[in-house]
Protein backbone atom coordinates (compact mmCIF):
# COMPACT_ATOMS: atom_id res chain seq x y z
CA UNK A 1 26.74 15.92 12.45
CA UNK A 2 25.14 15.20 15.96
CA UNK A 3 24.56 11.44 16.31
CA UNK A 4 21.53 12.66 18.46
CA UNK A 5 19.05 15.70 17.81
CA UNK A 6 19.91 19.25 18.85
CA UNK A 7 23.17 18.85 20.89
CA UNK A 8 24.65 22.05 19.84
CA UNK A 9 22.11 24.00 19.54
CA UNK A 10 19.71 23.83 22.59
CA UNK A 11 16.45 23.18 21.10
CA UNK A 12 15.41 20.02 23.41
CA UNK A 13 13.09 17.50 20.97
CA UNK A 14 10.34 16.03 22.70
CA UNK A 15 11.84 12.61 23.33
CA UNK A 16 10.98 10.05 20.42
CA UNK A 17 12.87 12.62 17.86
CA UNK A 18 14.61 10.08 15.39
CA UNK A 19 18.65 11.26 14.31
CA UNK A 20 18.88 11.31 10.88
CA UNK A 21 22.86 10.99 10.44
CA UNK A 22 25.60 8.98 12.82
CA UNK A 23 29.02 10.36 13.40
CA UNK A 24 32.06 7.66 13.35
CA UNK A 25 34.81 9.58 15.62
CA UNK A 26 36.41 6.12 15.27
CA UNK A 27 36.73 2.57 13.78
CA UNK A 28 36.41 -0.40 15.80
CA UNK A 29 36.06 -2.51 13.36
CA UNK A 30 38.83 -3.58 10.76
CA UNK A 31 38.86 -3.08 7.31
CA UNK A 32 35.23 -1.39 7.80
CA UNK A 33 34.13 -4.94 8.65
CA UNK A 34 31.27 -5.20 11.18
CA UNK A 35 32.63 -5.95 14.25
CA UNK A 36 33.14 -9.41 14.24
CA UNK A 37 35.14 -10.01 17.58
CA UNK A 38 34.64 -14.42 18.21
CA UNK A 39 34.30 -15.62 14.52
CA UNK A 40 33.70 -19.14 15.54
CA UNK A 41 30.67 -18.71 17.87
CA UNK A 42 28.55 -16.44 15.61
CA UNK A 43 25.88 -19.34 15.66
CA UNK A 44 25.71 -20.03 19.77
CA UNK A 45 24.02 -23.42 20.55
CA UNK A 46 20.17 -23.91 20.05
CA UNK A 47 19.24 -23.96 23.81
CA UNK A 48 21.62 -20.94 24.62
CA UNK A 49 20.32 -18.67 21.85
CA UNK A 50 16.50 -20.10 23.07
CA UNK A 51 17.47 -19.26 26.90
CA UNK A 52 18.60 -16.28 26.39
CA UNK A 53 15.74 -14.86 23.61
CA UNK A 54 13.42 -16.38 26.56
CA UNK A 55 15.28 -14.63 29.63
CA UNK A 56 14.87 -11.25 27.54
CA UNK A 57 11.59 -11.70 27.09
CA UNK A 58 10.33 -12.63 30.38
CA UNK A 59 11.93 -9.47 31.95
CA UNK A 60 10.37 -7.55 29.10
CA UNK A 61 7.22 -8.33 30.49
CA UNK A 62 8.27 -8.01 34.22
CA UNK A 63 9.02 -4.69 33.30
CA UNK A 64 5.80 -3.94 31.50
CA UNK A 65 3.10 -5.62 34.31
CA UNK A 66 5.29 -4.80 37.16
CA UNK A 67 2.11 -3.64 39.13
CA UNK A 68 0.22 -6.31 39.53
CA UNK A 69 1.03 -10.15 39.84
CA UNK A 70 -2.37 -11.62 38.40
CA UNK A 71 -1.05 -9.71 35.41
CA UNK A 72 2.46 -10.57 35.70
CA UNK A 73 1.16 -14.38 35.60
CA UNK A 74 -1.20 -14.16 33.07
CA UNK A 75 1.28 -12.49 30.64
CA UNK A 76 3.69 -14.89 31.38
CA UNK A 77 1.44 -17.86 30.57
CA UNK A 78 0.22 -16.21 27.06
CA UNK A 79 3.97 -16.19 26.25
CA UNK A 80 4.05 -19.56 26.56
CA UNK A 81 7.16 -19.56 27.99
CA UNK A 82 8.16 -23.31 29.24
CA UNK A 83 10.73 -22.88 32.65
CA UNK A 84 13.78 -24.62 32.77
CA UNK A 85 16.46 -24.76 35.52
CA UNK A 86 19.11 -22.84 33.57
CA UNK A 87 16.38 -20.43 32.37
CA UNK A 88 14.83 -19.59 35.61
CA UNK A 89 18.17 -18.85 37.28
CA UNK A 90 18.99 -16.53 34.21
CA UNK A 91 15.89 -14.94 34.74
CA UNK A 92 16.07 -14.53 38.42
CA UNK A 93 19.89 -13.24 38.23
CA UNK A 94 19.00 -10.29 35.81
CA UNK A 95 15.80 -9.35 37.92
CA UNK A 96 18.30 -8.99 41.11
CA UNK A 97 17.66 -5.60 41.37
CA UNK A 98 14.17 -6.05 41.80
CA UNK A 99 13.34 -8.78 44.52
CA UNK A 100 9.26 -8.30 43.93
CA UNK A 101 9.41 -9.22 40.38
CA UNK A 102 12.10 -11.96 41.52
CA UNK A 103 9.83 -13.46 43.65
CA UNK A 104 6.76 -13.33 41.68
CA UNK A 105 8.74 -15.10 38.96
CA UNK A 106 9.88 -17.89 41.14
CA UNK A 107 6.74 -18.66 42.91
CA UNK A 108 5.08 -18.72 38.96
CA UNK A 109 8.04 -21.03 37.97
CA UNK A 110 7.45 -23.66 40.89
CA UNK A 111 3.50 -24.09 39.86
CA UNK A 112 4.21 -25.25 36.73
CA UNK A 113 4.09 -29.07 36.17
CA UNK A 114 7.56 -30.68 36.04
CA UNK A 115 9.34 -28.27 37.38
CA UNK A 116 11.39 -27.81 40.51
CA UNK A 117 13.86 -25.21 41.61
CA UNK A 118 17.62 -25.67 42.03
CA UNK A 119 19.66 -24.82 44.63
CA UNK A 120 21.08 -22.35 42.02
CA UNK A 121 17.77 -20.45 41.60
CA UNK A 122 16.82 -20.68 45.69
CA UNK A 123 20.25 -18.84 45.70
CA UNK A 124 19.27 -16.64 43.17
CA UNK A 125 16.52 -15.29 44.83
CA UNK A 126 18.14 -14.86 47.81
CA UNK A 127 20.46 -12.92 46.42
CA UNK A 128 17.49 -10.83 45.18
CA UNK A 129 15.41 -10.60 48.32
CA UNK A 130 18.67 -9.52 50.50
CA UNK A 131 18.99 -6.51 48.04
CA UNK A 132 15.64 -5.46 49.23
CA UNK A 133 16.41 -6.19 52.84
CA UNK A 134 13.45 -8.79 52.75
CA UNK A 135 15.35 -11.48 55.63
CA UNK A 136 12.72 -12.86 57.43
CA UNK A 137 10.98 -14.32 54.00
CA UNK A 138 14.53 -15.20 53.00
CA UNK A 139 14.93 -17.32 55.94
CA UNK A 140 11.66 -18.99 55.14
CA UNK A 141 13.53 -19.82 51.75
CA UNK A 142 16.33 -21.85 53.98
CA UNK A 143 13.67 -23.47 55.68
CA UNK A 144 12.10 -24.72 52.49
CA UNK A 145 15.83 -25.51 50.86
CA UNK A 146 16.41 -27.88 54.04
CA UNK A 147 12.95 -29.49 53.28
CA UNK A 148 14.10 -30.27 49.54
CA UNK A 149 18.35 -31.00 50.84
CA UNK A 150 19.05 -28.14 48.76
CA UNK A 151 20.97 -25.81 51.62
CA UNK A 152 24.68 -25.45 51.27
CA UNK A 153 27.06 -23.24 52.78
CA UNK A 154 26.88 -20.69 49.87
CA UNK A 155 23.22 -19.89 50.83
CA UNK A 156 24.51 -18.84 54.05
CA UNK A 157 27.79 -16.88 52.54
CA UNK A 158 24.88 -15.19 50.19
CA UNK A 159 23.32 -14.19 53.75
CA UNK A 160 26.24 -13.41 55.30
CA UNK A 161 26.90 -11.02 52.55
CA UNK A 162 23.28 -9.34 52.04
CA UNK A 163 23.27 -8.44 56.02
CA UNK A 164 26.98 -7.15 55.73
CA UNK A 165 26.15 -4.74 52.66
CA UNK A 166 22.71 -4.06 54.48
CA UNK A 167 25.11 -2.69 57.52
CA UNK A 168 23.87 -5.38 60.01
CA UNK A 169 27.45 -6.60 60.43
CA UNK A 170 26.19 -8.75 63.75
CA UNK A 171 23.10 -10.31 61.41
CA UNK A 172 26.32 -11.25 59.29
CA UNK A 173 28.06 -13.13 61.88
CA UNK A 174 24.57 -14.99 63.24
CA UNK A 175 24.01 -15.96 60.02
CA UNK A 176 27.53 -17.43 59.83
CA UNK A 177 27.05 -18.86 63.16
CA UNK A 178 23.20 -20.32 62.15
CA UNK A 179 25.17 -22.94 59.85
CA UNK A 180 25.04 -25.32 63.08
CA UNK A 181 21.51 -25.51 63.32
CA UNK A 182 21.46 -26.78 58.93
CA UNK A 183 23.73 -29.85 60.24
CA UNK A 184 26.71 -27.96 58.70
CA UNK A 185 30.02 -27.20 60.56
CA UNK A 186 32.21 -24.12 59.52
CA UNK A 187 35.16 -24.48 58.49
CA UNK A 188 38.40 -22.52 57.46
CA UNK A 189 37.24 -21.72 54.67
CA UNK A 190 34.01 -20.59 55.69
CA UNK A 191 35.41 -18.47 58.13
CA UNK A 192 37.64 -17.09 55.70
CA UNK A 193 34.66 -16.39 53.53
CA UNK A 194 32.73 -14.44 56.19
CA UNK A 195 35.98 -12.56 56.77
CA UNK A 196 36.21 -11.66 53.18
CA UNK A 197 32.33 -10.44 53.30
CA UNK A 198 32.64 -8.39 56.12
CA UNK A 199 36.36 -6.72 54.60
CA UNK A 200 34.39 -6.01 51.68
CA UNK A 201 31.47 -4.55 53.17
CA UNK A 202 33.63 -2.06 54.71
CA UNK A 203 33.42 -3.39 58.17
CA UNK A 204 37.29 -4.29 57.92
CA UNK A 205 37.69 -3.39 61.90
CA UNK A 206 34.82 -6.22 62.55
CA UNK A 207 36.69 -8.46 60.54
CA UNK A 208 39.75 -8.03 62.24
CA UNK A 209 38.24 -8.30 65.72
CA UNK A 210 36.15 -11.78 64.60
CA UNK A 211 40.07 -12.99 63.03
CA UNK A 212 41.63 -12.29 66.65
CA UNK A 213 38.95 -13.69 68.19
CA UNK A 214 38.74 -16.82 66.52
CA UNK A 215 42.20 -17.45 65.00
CA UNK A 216 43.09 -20.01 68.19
CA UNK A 217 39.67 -20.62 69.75
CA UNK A 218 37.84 -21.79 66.78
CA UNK A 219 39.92 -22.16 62.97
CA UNK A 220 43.97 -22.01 62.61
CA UNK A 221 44.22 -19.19 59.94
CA UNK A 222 45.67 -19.99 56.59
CA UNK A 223 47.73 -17.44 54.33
CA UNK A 224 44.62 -16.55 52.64
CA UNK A 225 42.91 -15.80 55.77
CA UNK A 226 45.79 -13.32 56.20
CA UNK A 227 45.75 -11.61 52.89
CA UNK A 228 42.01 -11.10 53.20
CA UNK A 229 42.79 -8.73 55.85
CA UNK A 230 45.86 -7.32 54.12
CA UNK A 231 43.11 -6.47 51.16
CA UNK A 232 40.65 -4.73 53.58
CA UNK A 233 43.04 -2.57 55.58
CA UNK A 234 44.51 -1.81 52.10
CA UNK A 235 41.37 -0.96 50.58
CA UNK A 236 40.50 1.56 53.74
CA UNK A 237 44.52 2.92 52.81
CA UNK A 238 44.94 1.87 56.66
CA UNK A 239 48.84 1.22 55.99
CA UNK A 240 49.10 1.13 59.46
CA UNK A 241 47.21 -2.17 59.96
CA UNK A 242 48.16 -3.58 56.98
CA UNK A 243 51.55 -3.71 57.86
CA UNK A 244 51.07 -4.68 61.17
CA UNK A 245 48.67 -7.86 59.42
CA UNK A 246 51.90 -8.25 57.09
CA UNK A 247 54.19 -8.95 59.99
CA UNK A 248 51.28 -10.99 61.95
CA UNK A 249 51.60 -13.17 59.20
CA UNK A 250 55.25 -13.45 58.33
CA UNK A 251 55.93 -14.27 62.05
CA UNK A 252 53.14 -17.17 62.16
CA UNK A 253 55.76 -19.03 59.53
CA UNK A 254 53.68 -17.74 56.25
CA UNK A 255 55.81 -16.36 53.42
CA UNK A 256 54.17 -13.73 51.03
CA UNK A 257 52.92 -15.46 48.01
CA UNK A 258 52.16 -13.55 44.48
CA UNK A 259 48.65 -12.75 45.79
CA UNK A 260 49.83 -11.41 48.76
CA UNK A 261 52.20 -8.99 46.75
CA UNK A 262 49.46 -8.61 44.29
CA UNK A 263 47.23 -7.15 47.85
CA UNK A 264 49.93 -4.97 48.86
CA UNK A 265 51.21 -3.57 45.58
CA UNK A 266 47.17 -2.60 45.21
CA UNK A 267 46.77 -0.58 48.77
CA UNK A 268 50.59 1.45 47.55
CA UNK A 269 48.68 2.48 44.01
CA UNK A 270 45.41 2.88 46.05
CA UNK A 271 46.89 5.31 48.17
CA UNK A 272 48.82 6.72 45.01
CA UNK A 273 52.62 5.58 46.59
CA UNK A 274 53.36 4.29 43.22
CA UNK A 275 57.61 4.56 44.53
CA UNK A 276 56.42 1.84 47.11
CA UNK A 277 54.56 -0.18 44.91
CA UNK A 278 57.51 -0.63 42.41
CA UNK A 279 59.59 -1.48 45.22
CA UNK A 280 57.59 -3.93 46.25
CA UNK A 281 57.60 -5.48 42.63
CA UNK A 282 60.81 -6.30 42.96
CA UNK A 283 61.29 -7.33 46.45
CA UNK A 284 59.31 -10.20 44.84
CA UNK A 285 61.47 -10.75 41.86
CA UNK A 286 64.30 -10.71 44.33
CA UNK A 287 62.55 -13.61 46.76
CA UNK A 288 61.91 -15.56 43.40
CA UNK A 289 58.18 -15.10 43.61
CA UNK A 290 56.73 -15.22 39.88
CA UNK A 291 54.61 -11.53 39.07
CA UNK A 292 51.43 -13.00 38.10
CA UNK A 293 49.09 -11.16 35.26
CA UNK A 294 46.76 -9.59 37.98
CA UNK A 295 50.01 -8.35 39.76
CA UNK A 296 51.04 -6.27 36.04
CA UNK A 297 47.43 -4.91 35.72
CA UNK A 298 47.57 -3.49 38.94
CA UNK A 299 50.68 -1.80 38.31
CA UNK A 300 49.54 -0.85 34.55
CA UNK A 301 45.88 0.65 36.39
CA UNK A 302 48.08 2.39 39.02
CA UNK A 303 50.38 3.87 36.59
CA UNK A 304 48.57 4.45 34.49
CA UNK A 305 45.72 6.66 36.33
CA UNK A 306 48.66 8.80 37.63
CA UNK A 307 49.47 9.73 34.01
CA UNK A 308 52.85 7.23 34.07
CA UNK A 309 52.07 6.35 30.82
CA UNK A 310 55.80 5.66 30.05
CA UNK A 311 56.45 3.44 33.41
CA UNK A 312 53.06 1.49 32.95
CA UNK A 313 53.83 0.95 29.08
CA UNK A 314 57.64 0.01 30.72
CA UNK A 315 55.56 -3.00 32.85
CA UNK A 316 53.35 -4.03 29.80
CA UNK A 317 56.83 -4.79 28.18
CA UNK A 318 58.00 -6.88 30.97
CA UNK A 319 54.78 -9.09 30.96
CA UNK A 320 55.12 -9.71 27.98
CA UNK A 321 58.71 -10.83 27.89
CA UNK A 322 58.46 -12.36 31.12
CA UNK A 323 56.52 -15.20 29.15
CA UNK A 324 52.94 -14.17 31.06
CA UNK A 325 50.27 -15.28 28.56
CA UNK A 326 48.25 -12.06 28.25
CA UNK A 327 44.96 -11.82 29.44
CA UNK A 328 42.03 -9.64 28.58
CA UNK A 329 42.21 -7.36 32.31
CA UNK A 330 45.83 -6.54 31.68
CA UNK A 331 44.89 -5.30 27.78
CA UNK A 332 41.93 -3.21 29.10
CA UNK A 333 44.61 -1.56 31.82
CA UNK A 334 46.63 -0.41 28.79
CA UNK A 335 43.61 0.98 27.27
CA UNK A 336 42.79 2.58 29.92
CA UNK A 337 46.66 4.19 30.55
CA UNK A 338 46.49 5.13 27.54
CA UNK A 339 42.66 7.07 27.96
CA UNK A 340 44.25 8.52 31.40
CA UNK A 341 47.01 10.13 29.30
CA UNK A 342 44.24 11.49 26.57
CA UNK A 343 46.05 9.25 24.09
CA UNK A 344 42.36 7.96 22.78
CA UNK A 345 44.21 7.05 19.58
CA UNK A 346 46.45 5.07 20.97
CA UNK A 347 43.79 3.33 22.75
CA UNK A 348 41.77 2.61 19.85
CA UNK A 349 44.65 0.84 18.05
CA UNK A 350 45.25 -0.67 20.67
CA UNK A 351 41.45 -2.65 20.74
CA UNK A 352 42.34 -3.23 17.05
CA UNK A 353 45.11 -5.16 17.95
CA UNK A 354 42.95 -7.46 20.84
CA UNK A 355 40.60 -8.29 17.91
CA UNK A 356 43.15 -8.94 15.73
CA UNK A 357 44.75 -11.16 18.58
CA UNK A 358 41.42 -12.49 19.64
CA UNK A 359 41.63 -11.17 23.11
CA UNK A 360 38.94 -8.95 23.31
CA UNK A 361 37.39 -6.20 23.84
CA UNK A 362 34.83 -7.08 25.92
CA UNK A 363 32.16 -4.68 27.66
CA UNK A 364 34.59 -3.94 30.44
CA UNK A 365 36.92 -2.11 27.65
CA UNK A 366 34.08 -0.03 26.14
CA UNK A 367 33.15 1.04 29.41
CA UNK A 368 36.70 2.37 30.26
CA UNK A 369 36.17 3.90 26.84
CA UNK A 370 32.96 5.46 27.62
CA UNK A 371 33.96 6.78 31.27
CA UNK A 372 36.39 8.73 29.48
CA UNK A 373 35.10 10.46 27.16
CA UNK A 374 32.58 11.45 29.44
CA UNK A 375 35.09 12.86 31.71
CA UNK A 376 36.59 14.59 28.85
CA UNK A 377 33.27 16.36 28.20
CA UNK A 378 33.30 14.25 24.44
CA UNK A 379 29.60 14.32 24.53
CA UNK A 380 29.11 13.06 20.73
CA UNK A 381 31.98 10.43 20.89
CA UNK A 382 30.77 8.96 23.49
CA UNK A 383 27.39 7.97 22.42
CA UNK A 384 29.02 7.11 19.25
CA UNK A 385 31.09 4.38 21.12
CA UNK A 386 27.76 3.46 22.79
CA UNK A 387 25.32 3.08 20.16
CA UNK A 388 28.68 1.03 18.58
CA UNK A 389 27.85 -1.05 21.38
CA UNK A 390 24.35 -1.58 20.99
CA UNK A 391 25.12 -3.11 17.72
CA UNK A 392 27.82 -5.66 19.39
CA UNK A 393 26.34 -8.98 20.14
CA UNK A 394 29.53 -9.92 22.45
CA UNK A 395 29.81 -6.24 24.01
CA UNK A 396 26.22 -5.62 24.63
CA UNK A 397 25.62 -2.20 26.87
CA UNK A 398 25.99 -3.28 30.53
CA UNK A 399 23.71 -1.78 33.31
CA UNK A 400 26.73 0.67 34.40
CA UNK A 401 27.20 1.43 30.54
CA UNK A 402 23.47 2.42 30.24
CA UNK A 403 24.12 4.51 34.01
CA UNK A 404 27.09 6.39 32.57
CA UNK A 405 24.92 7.45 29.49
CA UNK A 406 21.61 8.31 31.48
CA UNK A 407 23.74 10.22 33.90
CA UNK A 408 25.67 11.97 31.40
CA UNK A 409 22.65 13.50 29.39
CA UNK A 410 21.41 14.35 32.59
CA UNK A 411 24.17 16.33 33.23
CA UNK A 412 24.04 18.24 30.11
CA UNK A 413 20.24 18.78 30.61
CA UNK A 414 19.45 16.33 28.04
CA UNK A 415 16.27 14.59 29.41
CA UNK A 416 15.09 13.52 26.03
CA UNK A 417 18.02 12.05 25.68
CA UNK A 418 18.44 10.16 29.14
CA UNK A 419 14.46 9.24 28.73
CA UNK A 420 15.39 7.78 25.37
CA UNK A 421 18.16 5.71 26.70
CA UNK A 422 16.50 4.81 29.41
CA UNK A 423 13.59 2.95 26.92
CA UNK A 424 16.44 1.42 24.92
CA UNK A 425 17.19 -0.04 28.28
CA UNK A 426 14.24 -1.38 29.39
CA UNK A 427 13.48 -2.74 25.55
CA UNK A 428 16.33 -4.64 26.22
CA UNK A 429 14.98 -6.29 29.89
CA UNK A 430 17.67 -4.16 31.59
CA UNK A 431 16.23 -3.49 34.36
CA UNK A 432 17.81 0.39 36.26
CA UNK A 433 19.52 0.61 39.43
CA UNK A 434 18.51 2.31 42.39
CA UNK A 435 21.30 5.12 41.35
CA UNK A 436 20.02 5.42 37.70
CA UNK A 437 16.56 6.08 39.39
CA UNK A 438 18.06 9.14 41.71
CA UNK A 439 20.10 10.39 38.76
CA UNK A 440 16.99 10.78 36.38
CA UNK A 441 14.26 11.87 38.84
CA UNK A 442 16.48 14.39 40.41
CA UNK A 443 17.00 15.65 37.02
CA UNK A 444 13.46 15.84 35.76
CA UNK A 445 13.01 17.71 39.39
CA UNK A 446 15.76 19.91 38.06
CA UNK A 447 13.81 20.75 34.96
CA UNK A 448 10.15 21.12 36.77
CA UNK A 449 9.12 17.95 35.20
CA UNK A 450 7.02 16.42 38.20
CA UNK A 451 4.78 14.34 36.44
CA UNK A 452 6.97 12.67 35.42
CA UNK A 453 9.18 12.71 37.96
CA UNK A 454 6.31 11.13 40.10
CA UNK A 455 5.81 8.56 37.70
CA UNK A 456 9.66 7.00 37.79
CA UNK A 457 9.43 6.91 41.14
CA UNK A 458 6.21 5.35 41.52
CA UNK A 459 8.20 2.72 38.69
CA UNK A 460 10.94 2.45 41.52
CA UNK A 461 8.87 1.43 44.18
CA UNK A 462 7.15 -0.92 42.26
CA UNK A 463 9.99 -2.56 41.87
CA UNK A 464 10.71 -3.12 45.53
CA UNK A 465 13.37 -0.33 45.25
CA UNK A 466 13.72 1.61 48.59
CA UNK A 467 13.84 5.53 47.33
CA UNK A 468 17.17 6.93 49.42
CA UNK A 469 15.65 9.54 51.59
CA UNK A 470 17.54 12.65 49.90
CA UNK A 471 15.64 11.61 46.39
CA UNK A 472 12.69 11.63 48.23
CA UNK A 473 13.10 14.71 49.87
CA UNK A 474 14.30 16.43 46.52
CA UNK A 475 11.12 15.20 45.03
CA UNK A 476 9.15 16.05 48.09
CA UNK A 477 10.53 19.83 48.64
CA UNK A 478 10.08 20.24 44.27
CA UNK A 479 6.24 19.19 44.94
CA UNK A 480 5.41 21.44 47.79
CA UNK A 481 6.60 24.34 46.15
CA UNK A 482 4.47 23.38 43.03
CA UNK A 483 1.34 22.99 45.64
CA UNK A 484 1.03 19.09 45.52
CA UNK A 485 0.58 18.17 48.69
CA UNK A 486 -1.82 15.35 48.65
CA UNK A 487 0.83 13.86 46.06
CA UNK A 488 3.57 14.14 48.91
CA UNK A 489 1.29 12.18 51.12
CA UNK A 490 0.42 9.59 48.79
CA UNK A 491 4.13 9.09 47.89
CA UNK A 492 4.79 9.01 51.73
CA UNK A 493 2.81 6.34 52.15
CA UNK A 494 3.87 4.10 49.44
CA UNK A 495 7.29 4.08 50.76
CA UNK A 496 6.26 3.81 54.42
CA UNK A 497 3.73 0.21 53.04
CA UNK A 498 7.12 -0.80 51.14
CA UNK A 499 9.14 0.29 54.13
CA UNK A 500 7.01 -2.17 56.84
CA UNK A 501 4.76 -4.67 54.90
CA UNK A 502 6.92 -8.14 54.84
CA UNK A 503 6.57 -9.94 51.76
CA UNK A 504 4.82 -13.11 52.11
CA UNK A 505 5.75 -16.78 50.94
């Protein structure tokens, strides 16, 4: 039977529709046992269990009252909810993708008596504002965190960061450079932070002209400051200038450690020359440079998504007689070789046997799980691995988890069934990303379902959520043709107030 209504046979339920019967394509559990995966922490600490109940329901009610503050406040002051340092960082951490309700929560947080924020949750709503591109109040944040000695150098690698994802690579590097005027002096491994920020914000070429710039003027590079470099050209598949990094470094006196192997063994998988990646392997076992666990997982991943299921089972072997103690990222690799190869059996024992072990599975190995099935069209197994997870204490649904399923329904034209998700979700004090947003409105465009449509994207902006300007347009074109104008216009406007009205402190 369908674990949700009307799969097979087309006849959409209005969303609420309750299944009657679950299908069980599989067994995580042993012995028919519940799924029992950390035996010894089924009764988590007082305070944790209170801080966490607490941090689920404050973003319940975010979620609920996310129109108006008064509201937000006043809901949040019947729950008698009592802030703490560890819970208002919690708080402000899962609200990241919303910097309005973020900020709302931390300005409520600082009235009450006894209370005063950490550098921890000043960093936390940083973090928060940056997403929404908010910089000039998030400066006036530093400027109160230098009042209360609370600045450090990771507020400014949290800038450095939110301008580099933002694309304001120069912003980035002012930021860096705005360290002076806190009383703080950069050092090497500052400047080997900002490098890593900018590789990873795909501004690699930046990176590399800041490292040639600097490497004698200003800091001496390190080998880490190298194989930051190595990482971004390799990510990017520029071979080209990650070999010419690779010699750059082995002629400034630095030998290639097991990271740096670990980099370059990545970009050869990444750019699917799995020949050169094996070679590499044991170039290192030849210079007497120990394979480290993250160096065998990238080989298993590699391998393993090329259908080598026989060369990256071959490497599994050799970690483990090598003496490596095994670690959860490696087991999820195999899982996942074994998913790339269709062997889902194989992969299912094979998360019996981390339970058994007690390594495992987390979320991370559902997900791989999850992805797929989807990709295998399993439409049925995979929400039966999902609602599995809803039941998990330990491997709770994720926010990607929750994306897969919404956009997965979506694809199959199931918008009760996305819709339905998407309330487990937010009963939960998940709160959507911007791509879950464009994934369900599209589809309710798809299906003439404006209204509604309208009314998750009005949820979107009230979040502080900047609409990408193909959603909008998709919405826009769908409500022109259905003769809503004066709908457009109103929409129009919303985004232009969220666009240019600065939030205030």
């Amino acid at each position: 039977m369908n674990p949700f209504p009307s799969l097979r046979n087309g006849n959409h339920r209005l969303l609420g529709a309750q299944c009657n019967r679950t299908i069980h394509t599989f067994d995580l559990s042993f012995h028919e046992q519940p799924l029992n995966l950390h035996p010894g922490n089924q009764n988590p600490g007082s305070k944790v269990a209170k801080t966490i109940d607490e941090t689920e329901k404050i973003c319940k009610l975010a979620l609920n009252h996310r129109t108006s503050q008064t509201e937000f406040y006043r809901n949040l002051n019947s729950a008698s909810v009592v802030p703490s340092p560890a819970l208002v960082t919690d708080v402000l951490k899962k609200l990241s993708n919303s910097g309005v309700l973020a900020f709302w929560f931390f300005r409520w947080a600082e009235k009450k008596s006894g209370f005063q924020h950490t550098a921890e949750s000043y960093n936390s709503l940083i973090e928060a504002l940056g997403k929404i591109r908010q910089f000039a109040l998030l400066w006036r944040l530093v400027d109160e965190m230098k009042k209360k000695r609370l600045v450090s150098k990771d507020t400014f690698a949290l800038i450095s960061r939110r301008y580099a994802r933002a694309r304001r690579v120069k912003d980035a590097i002012n930021a860096f450079e705005k360290m002076g005027m806190y009383g703080m002096k950069a050092d090497l491994q500052d400047f080997n932070r900002l490098l890593d920020t900018l590789c990873k914000s795909r501004a690699v070429g930046t990176a590399h002209q800041v490292f040639d710039e600097w490497k004698h003027r200003r800091f001496k590079p390190d080998v880490k400051t190298y194989t930051i470099l190595l990482e971004g050209f390799g990510e990017e598949r520029n071979m080209l200038m990650l070999n010419e990094v690779y010699r750059e470094m082995c002629g400034a006196g630095f030998e290639p450690d097991a990271v740096s192997y670990g980099i370059i063994i990545h970009a050869h998988c990444k750019g699917r020359e799995y020949n050169k990646a094996v070679e590499m392997f044991h170039e290192m076992q030849r210079r007497n440079v120990e394979p480290t666990p993250h160096i065998y997982c990238t080989l298993i991943n590699g391998l393993g998504s090329a259908k080598m299921l026989t060369e990256a089972l071959d490497f599994f072997n050799i970690c483990k007689s090598s003496g490596c103690v095994l670690e959860l990222a490696t087991l999820n690799a195999v899982v996942g070789a074994y998913c790339h190869s269709s062997r889902m059996d194989d992969a299912y024992r094979t998360i019996d046997e981390m339970r058994r072990s007690g390594i495992g599975p987390n979320a991370r190995t559902y997900d791989i799980i999850l992805r797929h099935l989807i990709n295998a069209q399993r439409t049925e197994d995979t929400y039966s691995v999902f609602q599995k997870m809803e039941k998990d204490p330990v491997c709770e649904p994720t926010v990607s988890a929750y994306e897969a399923i919404v956009r997965m329904f979506c694809s199959k034209d199931r918008i009760d069934m996305a819709l339905r998700t998407w309330d487990k979700m937010k009963g939960r004090g998940v709160l959507p990303t911007m791509h879950m947003f464009s994934t369900l409105i599209n589809s309710l465009c798809h299906e003439n379902k404006l209204n509604c449509a309208c009314k998750y994207f009005q949820e979107m902006v009230d979040l502080g959520i900047r609409p990408p300007r193909a959603l909008f347009s998709n919405l826009k074109h769908a409500l022109l043709e259905d003769g809503q104008k004066d709908t457009v216009i109103a929409l129009a406007e919303k985004i232009e107030t969220l666009r240019k009205t600065p939030m205030v402190g």
